[in-house]
N, C-alpha and C. Protein backbone atom coordinates (compact mmCIF):
# COMPACT_ATOMS: atom_id res chain seq x y z
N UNK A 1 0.85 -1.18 0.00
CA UNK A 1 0.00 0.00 0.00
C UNK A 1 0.89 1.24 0.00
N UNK A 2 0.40 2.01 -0.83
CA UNK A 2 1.15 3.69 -1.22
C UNK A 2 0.80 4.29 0.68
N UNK A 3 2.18 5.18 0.23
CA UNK A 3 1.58 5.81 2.02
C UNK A 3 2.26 7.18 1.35
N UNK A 4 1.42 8.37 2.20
CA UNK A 4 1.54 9.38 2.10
C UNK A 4 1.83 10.28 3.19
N UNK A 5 2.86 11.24 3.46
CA UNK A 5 3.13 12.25 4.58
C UNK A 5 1.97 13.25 4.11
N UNK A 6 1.41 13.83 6.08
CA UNK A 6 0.98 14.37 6.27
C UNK A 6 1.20 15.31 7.50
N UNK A 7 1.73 16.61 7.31
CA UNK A 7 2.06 17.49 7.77
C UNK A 7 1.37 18.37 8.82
N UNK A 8 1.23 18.33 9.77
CA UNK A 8 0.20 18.86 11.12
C UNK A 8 1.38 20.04 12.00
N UNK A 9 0.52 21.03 12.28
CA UNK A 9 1.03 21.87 13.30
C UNK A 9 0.53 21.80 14.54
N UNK A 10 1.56 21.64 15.11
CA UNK A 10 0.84 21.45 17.15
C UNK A 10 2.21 22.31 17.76
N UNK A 11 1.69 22.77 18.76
CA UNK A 11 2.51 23.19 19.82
C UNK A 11 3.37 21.92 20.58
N UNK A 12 4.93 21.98 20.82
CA UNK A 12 5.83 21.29 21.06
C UNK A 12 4.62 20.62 22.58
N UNK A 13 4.42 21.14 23.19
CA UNK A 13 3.98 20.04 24.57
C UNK A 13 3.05 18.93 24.38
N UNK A 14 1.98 19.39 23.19
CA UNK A 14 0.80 18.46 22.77
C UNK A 14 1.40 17.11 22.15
N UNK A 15 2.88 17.41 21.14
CA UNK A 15 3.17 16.79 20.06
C UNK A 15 4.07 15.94 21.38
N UNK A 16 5.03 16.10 22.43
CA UNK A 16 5.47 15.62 23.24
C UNK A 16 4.21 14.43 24.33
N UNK A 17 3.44 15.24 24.58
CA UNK A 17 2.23 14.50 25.44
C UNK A 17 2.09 13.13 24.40
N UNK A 18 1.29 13.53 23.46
CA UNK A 18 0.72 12.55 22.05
C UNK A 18 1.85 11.14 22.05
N UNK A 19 3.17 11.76 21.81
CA UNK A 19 4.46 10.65 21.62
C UNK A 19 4.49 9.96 22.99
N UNK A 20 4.57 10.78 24.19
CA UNK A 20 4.13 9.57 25.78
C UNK A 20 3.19 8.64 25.51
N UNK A 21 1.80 9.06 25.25
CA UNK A 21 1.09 8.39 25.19
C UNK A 21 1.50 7.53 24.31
N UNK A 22 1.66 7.39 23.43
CA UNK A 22 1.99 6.23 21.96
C UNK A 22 2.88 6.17 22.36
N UNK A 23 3.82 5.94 23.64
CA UNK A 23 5.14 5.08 24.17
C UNK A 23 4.31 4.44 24.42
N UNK A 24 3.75 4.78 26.00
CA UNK A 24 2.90 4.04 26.96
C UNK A 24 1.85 2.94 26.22
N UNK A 25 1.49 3.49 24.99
CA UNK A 25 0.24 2.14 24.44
C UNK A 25 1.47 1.52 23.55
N UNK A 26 2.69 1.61 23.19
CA UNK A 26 3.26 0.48 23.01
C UNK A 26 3.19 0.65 21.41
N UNK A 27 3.21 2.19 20.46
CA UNK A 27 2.91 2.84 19.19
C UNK A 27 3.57 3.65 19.08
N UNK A 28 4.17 4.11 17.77
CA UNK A 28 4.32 4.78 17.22
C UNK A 28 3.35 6.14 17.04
N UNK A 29 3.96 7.26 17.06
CA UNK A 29 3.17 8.50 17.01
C UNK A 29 2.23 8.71 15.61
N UNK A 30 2.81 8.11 14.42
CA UNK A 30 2.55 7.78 13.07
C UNK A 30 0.92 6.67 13.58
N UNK A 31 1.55 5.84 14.04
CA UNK A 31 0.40 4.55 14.37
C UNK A 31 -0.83 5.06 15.16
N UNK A 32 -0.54 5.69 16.51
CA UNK A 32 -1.64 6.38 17.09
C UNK A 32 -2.25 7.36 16.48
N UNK A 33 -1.89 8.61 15.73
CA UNK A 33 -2.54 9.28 14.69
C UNK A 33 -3.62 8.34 13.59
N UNK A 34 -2.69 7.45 12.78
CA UNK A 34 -3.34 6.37 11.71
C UNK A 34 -4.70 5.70 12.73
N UNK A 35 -4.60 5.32 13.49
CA UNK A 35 -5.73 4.85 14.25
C UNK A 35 -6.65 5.56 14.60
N UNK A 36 -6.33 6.70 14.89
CA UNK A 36 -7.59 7.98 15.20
C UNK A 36 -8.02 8.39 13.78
N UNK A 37 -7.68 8.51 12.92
CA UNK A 37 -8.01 8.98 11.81
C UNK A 37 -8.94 7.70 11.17
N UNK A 38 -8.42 6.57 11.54
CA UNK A 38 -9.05 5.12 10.41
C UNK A 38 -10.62 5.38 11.81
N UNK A 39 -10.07 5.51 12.73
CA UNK A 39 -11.39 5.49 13.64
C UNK A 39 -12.69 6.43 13.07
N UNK A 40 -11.94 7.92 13.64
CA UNK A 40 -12.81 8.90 12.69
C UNK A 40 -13.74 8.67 11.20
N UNK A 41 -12.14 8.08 10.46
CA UNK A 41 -14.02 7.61 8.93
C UNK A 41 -14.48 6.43 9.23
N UNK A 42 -14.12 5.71 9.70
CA UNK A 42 -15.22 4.37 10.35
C UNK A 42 -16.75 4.88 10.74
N UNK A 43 -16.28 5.78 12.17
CA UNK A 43 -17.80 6.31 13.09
C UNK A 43 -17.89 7.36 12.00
N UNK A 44 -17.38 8.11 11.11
CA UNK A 44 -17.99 9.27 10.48
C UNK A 44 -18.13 10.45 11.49
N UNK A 45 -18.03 10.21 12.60
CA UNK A 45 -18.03 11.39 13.91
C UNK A 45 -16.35 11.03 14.52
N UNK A 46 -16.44 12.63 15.42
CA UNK A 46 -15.11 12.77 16.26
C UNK A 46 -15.33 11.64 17.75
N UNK A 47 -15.07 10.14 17.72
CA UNK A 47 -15.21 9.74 19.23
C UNK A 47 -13.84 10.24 19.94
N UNK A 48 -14.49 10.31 21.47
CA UNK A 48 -13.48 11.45 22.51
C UNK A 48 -13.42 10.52 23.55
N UNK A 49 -13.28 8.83 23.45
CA UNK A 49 -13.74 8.52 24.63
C UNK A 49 -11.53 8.02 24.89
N UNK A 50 -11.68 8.41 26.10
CA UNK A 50 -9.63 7.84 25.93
C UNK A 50 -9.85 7.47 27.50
N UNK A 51 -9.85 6.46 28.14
CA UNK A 51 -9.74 5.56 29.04
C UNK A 51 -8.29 5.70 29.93
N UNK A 52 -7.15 6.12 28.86
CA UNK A 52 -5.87 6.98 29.28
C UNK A 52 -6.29 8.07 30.31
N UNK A 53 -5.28 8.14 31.52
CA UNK A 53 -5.62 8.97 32.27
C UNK A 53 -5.05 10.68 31.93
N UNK A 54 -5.96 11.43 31.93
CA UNK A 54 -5.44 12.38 31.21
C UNK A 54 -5.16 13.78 32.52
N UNK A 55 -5.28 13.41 33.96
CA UNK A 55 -4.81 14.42 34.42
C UNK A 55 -3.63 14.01 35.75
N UNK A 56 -3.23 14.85 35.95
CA UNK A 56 -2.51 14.45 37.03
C UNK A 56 -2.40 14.87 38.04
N UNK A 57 -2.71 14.03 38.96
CA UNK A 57 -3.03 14.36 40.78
C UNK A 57 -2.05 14.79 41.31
N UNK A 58 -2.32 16.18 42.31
CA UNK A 58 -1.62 16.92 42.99
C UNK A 58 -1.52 16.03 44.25
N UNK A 59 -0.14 16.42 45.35
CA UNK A 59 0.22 15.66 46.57
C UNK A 59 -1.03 15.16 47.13
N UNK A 60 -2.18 16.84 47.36
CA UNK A 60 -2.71 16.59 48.32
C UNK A 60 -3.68 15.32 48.15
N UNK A 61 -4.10 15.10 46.77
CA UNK A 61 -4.54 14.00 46.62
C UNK A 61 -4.20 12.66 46.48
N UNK A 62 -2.92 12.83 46.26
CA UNK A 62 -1.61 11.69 46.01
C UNK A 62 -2.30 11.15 47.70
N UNK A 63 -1.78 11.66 48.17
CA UNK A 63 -1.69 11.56 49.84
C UNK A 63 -3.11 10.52 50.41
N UNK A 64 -4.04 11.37 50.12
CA UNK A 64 -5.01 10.49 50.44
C UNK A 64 -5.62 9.23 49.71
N UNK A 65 -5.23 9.01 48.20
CA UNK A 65 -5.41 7.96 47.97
C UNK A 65 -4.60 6.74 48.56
N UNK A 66 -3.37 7.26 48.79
CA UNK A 66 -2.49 6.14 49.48
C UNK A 66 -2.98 5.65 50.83
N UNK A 67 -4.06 7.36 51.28
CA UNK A 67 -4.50 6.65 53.03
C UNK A 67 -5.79 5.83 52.68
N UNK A 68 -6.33 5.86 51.38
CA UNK A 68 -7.72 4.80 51.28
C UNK A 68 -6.95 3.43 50.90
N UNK A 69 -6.04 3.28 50.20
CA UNK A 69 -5.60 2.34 49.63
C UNK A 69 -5.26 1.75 51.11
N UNK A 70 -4.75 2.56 51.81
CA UNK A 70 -3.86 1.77 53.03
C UNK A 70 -5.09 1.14 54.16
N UNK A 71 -6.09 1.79 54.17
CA UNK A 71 -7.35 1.35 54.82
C UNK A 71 -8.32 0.54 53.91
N UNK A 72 -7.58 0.48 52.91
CA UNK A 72 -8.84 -1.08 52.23
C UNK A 72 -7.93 -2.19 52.36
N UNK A 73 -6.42 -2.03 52.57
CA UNK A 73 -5.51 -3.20 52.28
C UNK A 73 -5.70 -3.82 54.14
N UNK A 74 -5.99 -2.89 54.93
CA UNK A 74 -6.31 -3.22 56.29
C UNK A 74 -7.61 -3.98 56.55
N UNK A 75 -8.27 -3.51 55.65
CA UNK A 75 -9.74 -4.12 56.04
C UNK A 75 -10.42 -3.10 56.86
N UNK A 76 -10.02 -1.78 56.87
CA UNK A 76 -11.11 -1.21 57.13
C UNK A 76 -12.30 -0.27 56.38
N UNK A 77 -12.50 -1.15 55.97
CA UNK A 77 -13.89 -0.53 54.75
C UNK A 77 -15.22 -1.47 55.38
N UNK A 78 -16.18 -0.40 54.87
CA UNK A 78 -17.84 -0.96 55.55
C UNK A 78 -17.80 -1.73 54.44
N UNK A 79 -19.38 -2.48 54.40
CA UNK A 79 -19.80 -3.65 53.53
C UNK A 79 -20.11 -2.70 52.47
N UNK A 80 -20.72 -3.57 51.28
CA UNK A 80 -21.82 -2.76 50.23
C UNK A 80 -23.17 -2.50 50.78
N UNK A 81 -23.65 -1.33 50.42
CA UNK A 81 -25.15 -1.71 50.78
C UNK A 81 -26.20 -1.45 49.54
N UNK A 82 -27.38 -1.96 49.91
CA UNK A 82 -28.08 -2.50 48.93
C UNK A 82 -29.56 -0.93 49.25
N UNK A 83 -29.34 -0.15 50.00
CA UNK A 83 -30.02 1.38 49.65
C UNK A 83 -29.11 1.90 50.55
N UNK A 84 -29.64 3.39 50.26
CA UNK A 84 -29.56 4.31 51.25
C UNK A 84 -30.14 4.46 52.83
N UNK A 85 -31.16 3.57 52.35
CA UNK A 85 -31.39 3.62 54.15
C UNK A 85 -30.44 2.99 54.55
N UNK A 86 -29.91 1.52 54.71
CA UNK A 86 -29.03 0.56 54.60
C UNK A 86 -27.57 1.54 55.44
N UNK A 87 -27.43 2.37 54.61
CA UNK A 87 -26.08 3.45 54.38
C UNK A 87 -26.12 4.35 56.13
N UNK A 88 -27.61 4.88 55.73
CA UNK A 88 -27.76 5.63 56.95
C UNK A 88 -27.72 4.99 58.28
N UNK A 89 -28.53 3.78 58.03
CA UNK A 89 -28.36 3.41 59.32
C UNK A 89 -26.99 2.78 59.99
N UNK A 90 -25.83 2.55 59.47
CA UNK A 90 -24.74 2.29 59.51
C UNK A 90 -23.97 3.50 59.72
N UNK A 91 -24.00 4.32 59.32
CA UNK A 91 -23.54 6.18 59.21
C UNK A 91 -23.79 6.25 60.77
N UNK A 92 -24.82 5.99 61.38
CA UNK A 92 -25.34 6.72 62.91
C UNK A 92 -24.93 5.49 63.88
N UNK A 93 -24.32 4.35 63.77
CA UNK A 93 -23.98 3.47 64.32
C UNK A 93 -22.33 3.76 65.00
């Protein structure tokens, strides 16, 4: 198959971000582009859905996920419950 260059302008951080990402999925920057584009005329629409995490958590939140993580690896987490009453009445206990 004939292949053709195609020439795009982005600001150096986007074009840097884009190439992480297509490390991280294990692609080429060429390949991740080709895939969004073969995607695009497939659906005929722009899909936006990227499962990739696209922001990045400050300490203060760093911090406390490590204190939930560290209290579910303890076992201290309530059950599931099956309503809200369920919830409440456990809340006032």
């Amino acid at each position: 198959m004939n292949k053709v260059v195609v020439n795009i302008k982005t600001d150096p951080e986007t074009k840097e971000a884009a190439q992480t990402l297509a490390d991280d999925l294990g692609l080429t920057l060429s390949a991740l582009i080709n895939a969004q584009l073969k995607q695009l005329i497939h659906h005929r629409r722009l899909v936006l859905d990227a499962p990739y995490p696209v922001m990045q958590i400050g300490g203060k939140t760093e911090k406390m996920l490590d204190e939930i993580h560290k209290e579910v690896a303890e076992g201290k987490v309530s059950q599931p419950f099956d309503s809200t009453e369920a919830l409440f009445r456990d809340l006032k206990n």
